[in-house]
N, C-alpha and C. Protein backbone atom coordinates (compact mmCIF):
# COMPACT_ATOMS: atom_id res chain seq x y z
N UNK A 1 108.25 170.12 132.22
CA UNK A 1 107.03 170.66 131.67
C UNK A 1 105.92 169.61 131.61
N UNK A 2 106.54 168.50 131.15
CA UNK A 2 105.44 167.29 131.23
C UNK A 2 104.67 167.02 132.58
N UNK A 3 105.42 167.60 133.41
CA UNK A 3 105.25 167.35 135.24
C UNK A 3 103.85 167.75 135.49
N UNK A 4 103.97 168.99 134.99
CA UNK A 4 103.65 169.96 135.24
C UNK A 4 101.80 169.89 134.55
N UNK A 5 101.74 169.46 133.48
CA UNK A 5 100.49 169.26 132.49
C UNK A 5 100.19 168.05 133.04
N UNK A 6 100.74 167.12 133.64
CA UNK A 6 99.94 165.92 134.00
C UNK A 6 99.45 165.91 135.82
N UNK A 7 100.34 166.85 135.95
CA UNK A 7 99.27 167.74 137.62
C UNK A 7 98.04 168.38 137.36
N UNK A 8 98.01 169.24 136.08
CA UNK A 8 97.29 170.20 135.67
C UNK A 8 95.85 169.29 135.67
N UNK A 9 96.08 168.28 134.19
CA UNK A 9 95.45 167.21 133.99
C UNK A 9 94.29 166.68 134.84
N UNK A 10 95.04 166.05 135.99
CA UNK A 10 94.70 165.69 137.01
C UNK A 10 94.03 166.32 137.97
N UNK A 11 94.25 167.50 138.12
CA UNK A 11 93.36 168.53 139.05
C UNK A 11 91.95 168.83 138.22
N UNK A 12 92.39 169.51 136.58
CA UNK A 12 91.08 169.49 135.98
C UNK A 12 90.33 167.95 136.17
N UNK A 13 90.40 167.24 136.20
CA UNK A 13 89.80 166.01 136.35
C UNK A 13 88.74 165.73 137.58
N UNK A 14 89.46 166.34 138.00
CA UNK A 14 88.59 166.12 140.12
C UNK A 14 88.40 167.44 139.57
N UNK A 15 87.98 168.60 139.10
CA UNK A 15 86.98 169.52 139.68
C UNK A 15 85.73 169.45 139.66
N UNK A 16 84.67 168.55 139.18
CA UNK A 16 83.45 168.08 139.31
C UNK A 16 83.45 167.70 140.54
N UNK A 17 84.32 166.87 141.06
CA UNK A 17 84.22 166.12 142.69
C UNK A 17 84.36 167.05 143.71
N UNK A 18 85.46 168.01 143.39
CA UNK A 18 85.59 169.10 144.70
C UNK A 18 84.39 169.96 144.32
N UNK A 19 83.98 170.37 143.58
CA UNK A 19 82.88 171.45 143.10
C UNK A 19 81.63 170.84 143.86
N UNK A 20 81.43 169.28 144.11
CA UNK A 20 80.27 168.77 144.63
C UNK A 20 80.56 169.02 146.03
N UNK A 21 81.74 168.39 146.64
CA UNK A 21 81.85 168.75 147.85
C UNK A 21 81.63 169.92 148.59
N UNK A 22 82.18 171.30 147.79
CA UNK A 22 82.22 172.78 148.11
C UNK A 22 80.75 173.05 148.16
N UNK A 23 80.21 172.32 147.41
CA UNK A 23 78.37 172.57 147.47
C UNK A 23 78.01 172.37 148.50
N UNK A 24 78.44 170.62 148.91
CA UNK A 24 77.48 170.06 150.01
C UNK A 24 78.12 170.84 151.47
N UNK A 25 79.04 171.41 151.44
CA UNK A 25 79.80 172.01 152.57
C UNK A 25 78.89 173.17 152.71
N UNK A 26 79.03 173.88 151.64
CA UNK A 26 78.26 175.59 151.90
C UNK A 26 76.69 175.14 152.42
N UNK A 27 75.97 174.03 151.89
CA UNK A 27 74.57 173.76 151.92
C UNK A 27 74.32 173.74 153.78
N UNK A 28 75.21 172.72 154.16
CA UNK A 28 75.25 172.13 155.60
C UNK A 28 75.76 173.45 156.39
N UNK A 29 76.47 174.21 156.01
CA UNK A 29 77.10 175.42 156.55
C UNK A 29 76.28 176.33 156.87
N UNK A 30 75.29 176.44 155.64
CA UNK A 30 73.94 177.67 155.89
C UNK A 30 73.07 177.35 156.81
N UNK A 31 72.64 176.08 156.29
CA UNK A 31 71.86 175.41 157.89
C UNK A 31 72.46 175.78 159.28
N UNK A 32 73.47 175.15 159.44
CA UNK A 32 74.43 175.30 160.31
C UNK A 32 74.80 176.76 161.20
N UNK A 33 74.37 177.94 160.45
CA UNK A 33 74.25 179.00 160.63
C UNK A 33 72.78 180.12 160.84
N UNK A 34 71.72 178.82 160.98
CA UNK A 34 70.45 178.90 161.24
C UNK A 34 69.82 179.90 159.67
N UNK A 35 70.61 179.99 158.37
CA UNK A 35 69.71 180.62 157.45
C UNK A 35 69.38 179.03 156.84
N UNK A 36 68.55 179.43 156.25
CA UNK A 36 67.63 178.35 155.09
C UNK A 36 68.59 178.25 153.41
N UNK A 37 67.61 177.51 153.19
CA UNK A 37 68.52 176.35 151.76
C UNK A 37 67.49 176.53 150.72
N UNK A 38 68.12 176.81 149.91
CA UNK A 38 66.57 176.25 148.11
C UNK A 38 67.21 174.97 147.72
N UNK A 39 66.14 173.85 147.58
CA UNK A 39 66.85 172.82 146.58
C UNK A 39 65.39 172.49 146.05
N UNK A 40 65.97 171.53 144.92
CA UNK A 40 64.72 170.89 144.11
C UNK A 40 64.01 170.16 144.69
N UNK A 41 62.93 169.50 144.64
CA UNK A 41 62.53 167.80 145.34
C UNK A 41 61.33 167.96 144.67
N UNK A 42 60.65 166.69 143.92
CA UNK A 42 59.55 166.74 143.36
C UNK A 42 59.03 167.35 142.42
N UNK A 43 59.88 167.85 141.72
CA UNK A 43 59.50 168.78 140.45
C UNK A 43 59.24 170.39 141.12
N UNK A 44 59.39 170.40 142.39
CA UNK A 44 59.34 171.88 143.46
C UNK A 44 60.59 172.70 143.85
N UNK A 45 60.57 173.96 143.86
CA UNK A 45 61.24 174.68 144.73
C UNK A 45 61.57 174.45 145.55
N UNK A 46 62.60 173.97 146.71
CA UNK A 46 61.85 173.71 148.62
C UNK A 46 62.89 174.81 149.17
N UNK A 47 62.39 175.67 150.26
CA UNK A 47 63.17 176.28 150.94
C UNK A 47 62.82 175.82 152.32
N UNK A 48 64.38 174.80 152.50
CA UNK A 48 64.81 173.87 153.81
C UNK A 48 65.41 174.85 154.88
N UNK A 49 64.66 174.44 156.12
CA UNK A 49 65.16 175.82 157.20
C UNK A 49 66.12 174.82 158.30
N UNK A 50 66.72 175.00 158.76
CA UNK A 50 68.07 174.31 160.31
C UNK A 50 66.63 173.50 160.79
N UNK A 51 65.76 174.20 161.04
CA UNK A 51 64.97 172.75 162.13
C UNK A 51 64.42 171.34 161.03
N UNK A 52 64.89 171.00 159.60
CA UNK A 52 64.51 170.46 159.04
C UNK A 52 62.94 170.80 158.34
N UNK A 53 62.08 172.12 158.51
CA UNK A 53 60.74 171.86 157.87
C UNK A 53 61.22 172.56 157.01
N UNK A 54 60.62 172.32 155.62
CA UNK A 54 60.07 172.29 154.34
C UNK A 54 59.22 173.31 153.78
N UNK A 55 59.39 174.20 152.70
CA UNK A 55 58.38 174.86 152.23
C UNK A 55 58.32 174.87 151.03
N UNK A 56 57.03 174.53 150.03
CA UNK A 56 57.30 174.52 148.71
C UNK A 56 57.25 175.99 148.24
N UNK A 57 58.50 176.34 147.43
CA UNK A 57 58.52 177.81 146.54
C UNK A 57 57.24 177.72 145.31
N UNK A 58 57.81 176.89 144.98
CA UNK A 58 57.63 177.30 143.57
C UNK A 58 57.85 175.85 142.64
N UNK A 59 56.31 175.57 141.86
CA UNK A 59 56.56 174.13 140.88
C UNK A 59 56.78 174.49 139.86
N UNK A 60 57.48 173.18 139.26
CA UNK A 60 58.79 173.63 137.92
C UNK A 60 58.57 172.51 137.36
N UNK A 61 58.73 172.57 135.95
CA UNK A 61 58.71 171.35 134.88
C UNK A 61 60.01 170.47 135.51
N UNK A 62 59.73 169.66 134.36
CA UNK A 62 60.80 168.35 134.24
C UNK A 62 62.09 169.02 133.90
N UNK A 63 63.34 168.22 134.59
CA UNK A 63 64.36 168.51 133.89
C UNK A 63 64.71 168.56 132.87
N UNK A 64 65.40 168.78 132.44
CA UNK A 64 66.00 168.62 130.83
C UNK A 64 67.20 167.80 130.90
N UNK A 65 67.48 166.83 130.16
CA UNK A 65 68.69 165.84 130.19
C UNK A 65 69.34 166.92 129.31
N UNK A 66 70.74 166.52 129.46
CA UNK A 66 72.02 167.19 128.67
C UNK A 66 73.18 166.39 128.69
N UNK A 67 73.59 166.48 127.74
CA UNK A 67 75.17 165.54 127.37
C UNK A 67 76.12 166.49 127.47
N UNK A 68 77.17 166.04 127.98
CA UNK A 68 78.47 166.53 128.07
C UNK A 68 78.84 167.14 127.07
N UNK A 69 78.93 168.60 126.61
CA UNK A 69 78.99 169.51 125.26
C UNK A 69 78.16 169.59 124.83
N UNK A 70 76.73 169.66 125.10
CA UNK A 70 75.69 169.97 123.96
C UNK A 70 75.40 171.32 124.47
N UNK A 71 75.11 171.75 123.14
CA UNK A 71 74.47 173.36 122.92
C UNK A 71 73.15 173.32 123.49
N UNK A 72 72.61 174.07 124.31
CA UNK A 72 71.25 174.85 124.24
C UNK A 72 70.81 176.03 124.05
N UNK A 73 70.43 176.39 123.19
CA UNK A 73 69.44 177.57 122.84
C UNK A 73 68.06 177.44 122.74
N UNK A 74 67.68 179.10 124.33
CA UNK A 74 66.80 179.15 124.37
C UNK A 74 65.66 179.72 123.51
N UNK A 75 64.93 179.82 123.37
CA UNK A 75 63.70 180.37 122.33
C UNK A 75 63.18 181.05 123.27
């Protein structure tokens, strides 16, 4: 049983790392499949197309920092 919780352990541990990877895979994948991408850059929206150009969506405030377990509630 101990085996077993310290596999467990260990997998919860790396799911931040595979969760990043599965991102950057699907991101390169869509390109890859000639549809377009949204990501942030500059406080902007950007929707990134396969030939590399750029379009700004949409400008957006600053991030918000957050700690590991903190509550937010919106107003």
């Amino acid at each position: 049983m101990e085996n077993n919780e310290k596999c467990l352990q260990f997998l919860e541990e790396h799911i931040p790392d595979l969760a990043a990877v599965a991102f950057k895979q699907a991101y390169w994948q869509a390109l890859a499949e000639g549809s377009s991408v949204l990501e942030v850059e500059n406080g902007a929206i950007v929707e990134v197309f396969p030939d590399g150009s750029r379009k700004v969506i949409k400008q957006i405030g600053p991030a918000i920092p957050a700690e590991v377990g903190q509550k937010r509630i919106s107003a």
